[in-house]
C-alpha atoms as a PDB file:
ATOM      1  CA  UNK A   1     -28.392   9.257 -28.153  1.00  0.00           C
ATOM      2  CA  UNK A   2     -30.182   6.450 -26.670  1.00  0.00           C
ATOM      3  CA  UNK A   3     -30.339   2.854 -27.405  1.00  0.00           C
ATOM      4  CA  UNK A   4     -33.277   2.996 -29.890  1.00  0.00           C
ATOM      5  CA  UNK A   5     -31.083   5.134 -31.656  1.00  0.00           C
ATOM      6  CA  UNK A   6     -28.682   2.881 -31.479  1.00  0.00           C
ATOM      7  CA  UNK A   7     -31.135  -0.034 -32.999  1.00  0.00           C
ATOM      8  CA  UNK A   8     -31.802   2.181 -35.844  1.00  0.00           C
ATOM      9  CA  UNK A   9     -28.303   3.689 -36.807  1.00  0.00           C
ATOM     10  CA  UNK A  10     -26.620   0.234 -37.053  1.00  0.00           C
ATOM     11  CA  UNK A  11     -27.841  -2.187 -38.936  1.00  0.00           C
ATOM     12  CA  UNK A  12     -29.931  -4.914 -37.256  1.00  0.00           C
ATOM     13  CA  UNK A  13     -26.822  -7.986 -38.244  1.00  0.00           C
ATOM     14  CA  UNK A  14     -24.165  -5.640 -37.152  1.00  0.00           C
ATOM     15  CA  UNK A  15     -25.952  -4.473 -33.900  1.00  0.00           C
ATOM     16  CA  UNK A  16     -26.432  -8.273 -32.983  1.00  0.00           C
ATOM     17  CA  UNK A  17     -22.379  -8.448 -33.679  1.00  0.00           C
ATOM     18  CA  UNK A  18     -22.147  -5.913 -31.456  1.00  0.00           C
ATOM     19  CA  UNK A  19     -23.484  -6.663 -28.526  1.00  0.00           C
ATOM     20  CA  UNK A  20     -22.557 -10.569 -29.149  1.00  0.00           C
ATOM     21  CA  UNK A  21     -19.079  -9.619 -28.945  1.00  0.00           C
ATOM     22  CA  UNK A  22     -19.493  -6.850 -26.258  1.00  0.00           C
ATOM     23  CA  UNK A  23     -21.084  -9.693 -24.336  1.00  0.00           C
ATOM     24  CA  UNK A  24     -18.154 -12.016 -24.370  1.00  0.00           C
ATOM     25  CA  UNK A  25     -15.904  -8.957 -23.988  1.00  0.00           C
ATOM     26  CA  UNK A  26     -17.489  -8.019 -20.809  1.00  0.00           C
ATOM     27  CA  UNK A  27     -17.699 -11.846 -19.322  1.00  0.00           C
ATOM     28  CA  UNK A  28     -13.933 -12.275 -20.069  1.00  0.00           C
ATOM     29  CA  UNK A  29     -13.717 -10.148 -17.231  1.00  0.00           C
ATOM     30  CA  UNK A  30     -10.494  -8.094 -18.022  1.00  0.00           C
ATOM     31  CA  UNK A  31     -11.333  -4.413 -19.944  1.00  0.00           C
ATOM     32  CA  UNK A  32     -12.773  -1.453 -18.741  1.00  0.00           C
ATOM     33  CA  UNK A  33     -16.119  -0.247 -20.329  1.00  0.00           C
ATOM     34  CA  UNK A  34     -14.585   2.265 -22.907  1.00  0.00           C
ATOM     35  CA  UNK A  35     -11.664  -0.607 -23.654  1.00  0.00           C
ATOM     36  CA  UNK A  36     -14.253  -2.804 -24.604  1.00  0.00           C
ATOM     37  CA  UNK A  37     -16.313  -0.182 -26.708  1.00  0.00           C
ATOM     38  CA  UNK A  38     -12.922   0.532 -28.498  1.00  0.00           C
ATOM     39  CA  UNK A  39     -12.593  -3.220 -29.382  1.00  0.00           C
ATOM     40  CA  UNK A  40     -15.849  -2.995 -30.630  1.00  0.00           C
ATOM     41  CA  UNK A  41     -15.106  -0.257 -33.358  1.00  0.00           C
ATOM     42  CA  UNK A  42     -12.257  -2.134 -34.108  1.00  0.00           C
ATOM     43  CA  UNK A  43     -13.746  -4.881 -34.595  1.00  0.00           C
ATOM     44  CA  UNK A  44     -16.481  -3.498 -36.479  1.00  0.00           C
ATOM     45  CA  UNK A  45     -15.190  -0.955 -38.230  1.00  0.00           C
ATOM     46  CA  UNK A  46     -16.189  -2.145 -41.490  1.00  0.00           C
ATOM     47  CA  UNK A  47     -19.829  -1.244 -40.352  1.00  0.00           C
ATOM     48  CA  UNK A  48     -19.902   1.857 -39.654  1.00  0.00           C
ATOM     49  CA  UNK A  49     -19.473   1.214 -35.667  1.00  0.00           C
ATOM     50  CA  UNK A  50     -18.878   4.671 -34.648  1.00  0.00           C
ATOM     51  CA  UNK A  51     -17.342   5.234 -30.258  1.00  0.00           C
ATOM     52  CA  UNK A  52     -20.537   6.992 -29.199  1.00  0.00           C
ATOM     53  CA  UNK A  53     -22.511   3.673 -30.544  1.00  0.00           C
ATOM     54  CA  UNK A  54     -20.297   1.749 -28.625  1.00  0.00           C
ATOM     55  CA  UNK A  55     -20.245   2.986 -25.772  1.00  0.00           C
ATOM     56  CA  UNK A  56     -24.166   3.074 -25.727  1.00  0.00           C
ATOM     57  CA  UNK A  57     -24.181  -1.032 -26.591  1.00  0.00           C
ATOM     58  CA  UNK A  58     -21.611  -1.968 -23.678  1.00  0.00           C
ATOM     59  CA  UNK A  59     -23.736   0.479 -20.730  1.00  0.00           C
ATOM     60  CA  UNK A  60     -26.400  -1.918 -20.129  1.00  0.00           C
ATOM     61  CA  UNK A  61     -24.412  -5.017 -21.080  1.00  0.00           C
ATOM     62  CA  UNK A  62     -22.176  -3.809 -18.207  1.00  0.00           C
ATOM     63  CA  UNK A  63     -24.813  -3.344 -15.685  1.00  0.00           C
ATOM     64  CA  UNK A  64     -26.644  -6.695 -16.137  1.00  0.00           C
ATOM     65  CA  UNK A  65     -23.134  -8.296 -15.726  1.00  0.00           C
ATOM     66  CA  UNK A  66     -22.806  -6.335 -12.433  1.00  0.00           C
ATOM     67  CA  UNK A  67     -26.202  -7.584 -11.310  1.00  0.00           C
ATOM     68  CA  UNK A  68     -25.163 -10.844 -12.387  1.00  0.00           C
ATOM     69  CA  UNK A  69     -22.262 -11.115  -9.545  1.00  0.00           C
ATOM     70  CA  UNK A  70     -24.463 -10.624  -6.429  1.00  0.00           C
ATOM     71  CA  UNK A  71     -25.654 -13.844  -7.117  1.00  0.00           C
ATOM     72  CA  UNK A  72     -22.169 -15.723  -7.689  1.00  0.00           C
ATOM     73  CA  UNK A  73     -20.691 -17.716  -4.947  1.00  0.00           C
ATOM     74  CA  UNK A  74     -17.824 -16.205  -2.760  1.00  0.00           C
ATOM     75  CA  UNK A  75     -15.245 -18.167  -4.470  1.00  0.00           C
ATOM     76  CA  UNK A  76     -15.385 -18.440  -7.819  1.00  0.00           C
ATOM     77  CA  UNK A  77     -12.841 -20.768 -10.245  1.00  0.00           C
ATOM     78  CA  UNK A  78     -11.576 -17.625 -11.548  1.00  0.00           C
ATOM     79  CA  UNK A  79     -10.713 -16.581  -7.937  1.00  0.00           C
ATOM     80  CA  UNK A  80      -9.117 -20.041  -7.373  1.00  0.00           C
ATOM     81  CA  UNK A  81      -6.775 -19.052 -10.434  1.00  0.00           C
ATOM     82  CA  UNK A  82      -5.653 -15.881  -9.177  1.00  0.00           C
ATOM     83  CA  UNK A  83      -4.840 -17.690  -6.140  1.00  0.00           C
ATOM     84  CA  UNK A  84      -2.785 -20.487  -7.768  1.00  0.00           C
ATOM     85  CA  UNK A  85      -1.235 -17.068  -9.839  1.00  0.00           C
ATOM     86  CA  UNK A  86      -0.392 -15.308  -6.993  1.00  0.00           C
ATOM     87  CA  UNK A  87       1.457 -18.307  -5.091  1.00  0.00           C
ATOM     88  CA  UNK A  88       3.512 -19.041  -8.350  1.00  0.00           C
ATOM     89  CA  UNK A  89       4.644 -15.568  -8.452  1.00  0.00           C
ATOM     90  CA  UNK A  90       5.983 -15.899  -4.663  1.00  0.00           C
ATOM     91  CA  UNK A  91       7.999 -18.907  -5.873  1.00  0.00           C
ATOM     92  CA  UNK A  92       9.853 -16.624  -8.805  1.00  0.00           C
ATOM     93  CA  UNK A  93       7.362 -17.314 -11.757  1.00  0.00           C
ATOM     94  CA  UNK A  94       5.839 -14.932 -13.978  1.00  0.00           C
ATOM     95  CA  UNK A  95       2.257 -15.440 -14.055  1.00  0.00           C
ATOM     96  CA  UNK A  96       0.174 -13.437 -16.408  1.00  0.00           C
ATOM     97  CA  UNK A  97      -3.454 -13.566 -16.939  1.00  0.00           C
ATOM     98  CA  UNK A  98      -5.007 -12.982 -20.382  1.00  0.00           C
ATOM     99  CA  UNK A  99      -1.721 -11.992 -21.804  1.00  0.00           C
ATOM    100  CA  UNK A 100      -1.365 -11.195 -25.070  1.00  0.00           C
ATOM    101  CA  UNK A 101      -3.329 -11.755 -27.791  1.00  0.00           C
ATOM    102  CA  UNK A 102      -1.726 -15.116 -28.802  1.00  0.00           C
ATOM    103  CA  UNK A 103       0.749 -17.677 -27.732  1.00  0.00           C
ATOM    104  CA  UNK A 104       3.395 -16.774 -30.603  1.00  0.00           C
ATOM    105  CA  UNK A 105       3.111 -12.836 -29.075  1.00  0.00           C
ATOM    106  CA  UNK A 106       2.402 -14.583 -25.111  1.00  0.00           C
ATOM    107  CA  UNK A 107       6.054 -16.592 -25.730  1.00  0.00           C
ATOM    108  CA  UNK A 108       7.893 -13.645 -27.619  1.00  0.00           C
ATOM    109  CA  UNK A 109       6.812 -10.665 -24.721  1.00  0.00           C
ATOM    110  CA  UNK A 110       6.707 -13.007 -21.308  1.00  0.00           C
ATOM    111  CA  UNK A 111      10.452 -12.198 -20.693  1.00  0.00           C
ATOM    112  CA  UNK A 112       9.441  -8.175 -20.754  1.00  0.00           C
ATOM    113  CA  UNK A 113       7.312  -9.203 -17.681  1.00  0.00           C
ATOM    114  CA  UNK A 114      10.561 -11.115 -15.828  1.00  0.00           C
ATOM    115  CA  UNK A 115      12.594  -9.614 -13.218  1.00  0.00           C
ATOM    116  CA  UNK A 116      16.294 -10.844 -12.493  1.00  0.00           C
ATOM    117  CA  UNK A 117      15.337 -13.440  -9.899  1.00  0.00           C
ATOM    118  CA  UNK A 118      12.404 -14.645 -12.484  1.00  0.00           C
ATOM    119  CA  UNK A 119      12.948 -18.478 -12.882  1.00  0.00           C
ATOM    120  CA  UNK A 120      10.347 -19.398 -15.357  1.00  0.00           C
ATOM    121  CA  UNK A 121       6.681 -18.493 -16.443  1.00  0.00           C
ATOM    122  CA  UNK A 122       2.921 -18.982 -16.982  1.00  0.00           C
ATOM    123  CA  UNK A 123       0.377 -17.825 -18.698  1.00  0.00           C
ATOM    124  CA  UNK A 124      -3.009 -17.895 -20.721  1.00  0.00           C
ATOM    125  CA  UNK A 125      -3.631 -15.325 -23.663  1.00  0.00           C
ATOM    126  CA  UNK A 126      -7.057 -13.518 -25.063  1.00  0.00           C
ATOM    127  CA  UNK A 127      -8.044 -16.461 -26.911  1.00  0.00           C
ATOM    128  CA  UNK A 128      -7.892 -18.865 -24.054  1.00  0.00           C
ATOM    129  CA  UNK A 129      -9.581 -16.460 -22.117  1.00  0.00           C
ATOM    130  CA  UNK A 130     -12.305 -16.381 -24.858  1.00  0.00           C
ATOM    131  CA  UNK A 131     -12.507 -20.139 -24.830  1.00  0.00           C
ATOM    132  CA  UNK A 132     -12.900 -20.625 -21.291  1.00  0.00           C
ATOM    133  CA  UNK A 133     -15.568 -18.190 -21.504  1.00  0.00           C
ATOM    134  CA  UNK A 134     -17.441 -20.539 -23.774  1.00  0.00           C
ATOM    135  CA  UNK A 135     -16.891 -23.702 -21.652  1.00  0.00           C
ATOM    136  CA  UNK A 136     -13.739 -24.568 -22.650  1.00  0.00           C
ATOM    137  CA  UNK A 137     -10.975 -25.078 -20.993  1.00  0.00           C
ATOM    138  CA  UNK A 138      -8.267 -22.582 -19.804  1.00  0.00           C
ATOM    139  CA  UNK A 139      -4.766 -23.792 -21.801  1.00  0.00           C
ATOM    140  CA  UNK A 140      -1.759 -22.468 -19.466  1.00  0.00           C
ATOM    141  CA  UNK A 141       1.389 -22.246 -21.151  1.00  0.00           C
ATOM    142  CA  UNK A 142       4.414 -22.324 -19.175  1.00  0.00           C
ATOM    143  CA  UNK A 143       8.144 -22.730 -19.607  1.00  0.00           C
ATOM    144  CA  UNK A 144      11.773 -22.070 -17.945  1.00  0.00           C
ATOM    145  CA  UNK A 145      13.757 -18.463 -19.333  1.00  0.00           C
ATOM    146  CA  UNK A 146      16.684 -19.533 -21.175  1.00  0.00           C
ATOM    147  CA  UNK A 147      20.451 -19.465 -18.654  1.00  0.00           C
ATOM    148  CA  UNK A 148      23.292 -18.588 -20.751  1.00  0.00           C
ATOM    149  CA  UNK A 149      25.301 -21.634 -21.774  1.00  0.00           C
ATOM    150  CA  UNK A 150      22.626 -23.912 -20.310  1.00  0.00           C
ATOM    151  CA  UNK A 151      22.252 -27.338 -22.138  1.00  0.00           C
ATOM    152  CA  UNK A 152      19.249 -28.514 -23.920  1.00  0.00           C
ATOM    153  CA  UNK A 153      18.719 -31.522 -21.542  1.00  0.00           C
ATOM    154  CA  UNK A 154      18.535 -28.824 -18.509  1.00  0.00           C
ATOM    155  CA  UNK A 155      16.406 -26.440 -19.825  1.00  0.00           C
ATOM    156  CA  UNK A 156      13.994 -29.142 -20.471  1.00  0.00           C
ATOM    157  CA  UNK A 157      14.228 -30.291 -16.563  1.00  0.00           C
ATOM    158  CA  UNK A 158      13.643 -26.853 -16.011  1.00  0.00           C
ATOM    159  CA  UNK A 159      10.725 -26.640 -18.329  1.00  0.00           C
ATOM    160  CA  UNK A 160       8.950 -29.686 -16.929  1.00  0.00           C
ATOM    161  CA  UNK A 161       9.897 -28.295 -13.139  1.00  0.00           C
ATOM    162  CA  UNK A 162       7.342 -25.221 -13.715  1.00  0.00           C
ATOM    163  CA  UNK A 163       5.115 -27.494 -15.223  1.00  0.00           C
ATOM    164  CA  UNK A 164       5.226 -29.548 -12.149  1.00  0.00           C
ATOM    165  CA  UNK A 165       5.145 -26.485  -9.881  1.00  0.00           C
ATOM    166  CA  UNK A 166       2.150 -24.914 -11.706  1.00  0.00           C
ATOM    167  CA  UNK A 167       0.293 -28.161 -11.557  1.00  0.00           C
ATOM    168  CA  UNK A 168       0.716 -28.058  -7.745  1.00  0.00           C
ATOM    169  CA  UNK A 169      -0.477 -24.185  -7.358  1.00  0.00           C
ATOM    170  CA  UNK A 170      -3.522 -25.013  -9.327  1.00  0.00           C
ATOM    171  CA  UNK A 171      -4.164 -28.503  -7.191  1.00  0.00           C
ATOM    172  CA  UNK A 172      -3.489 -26.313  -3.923  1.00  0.00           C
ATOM    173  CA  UNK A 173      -6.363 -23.568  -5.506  1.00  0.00           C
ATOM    174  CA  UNK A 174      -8.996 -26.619  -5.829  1.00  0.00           C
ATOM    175  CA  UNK A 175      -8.538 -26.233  -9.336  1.00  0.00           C
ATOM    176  CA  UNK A 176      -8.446 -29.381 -11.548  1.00  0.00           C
ATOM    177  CA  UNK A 177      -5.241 -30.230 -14.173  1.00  0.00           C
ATOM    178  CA  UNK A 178      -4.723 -32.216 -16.645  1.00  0.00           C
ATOM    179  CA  UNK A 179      -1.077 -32.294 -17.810  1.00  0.00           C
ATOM    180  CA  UNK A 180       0.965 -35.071 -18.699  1.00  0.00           C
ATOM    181  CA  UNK A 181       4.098 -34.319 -17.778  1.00  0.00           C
ATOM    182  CA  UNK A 182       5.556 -33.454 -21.279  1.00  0.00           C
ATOM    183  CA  UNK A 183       7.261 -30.037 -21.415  1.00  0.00           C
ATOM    184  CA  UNK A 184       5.423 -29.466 -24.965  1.00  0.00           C
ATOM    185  CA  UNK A 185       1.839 -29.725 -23.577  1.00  0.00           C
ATOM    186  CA  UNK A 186      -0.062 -26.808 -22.227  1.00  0.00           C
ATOM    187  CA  UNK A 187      -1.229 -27.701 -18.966  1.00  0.00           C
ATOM    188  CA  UNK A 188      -5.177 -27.606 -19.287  1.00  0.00           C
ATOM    189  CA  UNK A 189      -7.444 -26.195 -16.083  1.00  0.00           C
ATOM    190  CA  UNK A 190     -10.671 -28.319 -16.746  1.00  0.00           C
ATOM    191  CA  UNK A 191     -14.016 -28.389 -16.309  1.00  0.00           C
ATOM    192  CA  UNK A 192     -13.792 -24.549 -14.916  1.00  0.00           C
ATOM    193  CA  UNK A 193     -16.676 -22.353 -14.444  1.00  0.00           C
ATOM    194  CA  UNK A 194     -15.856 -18.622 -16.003  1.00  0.00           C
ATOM    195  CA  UNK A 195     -17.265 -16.048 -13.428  1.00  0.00           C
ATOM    196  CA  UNK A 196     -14.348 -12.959 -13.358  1.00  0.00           C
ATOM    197  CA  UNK A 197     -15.674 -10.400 -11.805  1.00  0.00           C
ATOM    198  CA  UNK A 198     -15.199  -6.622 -13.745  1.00  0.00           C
ATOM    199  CA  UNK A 199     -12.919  -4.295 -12.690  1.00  0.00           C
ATOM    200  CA  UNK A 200     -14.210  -1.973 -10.404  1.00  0.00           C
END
């Protein structure tokens, strides 16, 4: 099946849904082609979406993407991130990328990701991801895994010390952050430019 019979199997508001969301899908940067066609039936089950549809809608969405990249610049802000990621995790933090689907499920599943000399955490979820993507900014939520017997006075130090340490990872990235020092604001990574390149 090819993608005129695509055009006339869906309808012509659901096939715009489609590839709308396939779109965003695919500049988030983080699924595979057939995860992405699977979020699409999901998403559109209600109209009839069907896998083989799917799959034919993300193809050539996927491609131009690709194409897309040969023209980015070496570094991109997305790069910068995984950089500032990467140097947390050295200093015992959990950093996860586009974790979860929310921050009630990011805050409840971030200690599955911890290891025993794990100190604290990062990370962004879906959504963020899907509001960077639109020009947003990228909301990084952070905190210090709870010591046994530890008061509440210390685990807010704690709290506001990975704040302060993923401030400085995103600073040493050339990545800009606006945080003000209070261990119940997300630290925000803004303006940033979304270019993640797909998984190979």
């Amino acid at each position: 099946m090819d993608q005129d019979t695509v055009h006339t199997t869906l309808a012509a508001e659901a096939l715009r849904d489609a590839e709308e969301r396939a779109r965003e899908l695919i500049r988030c940067g983080f699924q595979e082609p057939d995860e992405i066609a699977e979020s699409l039936v999901e998403d559109l089950d209600d109209q009839g979406l069907t896998a083989e549809e799917a799959e034919r809608i993300v193809a050539p969405l996927w491609r131009e993407r690709l194409e897309e990249q040969a023209s980015w610049p070496e570094t991109t802000d997305v790069d910068r991130l995984e950089a500032a990621f990467d140097a947390l995790e050295e200093q015992g933090i959990v950093a996860a990328m586009d974790f979860t689907c929310c921050a009630s499920c990011g805050y409840a599943e971030i200690g599955g990701e911890a290891d025993e000399d794990s100190r604290g955490f990062v990370f962004f979820h879906q959504q963020d991801t899907e509001r960077a993507v639109s020009g947003g900014s990228l909301m990084l939520r952070y905190g210090g895994f709870q010591v046994d017997g530890e008061s509440t006075e210390a685990a807010v130090r704690r709290t506001v010390g990975i704040g302060r340490a993923v401030a400085a990872a995103l600073g040493a990235a050339g990545l800009p952050a606006e945080w003000d020092g209070s261990p119940e604001r997300a630290i925000a990574v803004t303006p940033i430019t979304w270019l993640n390149r797909l998984p190979e």
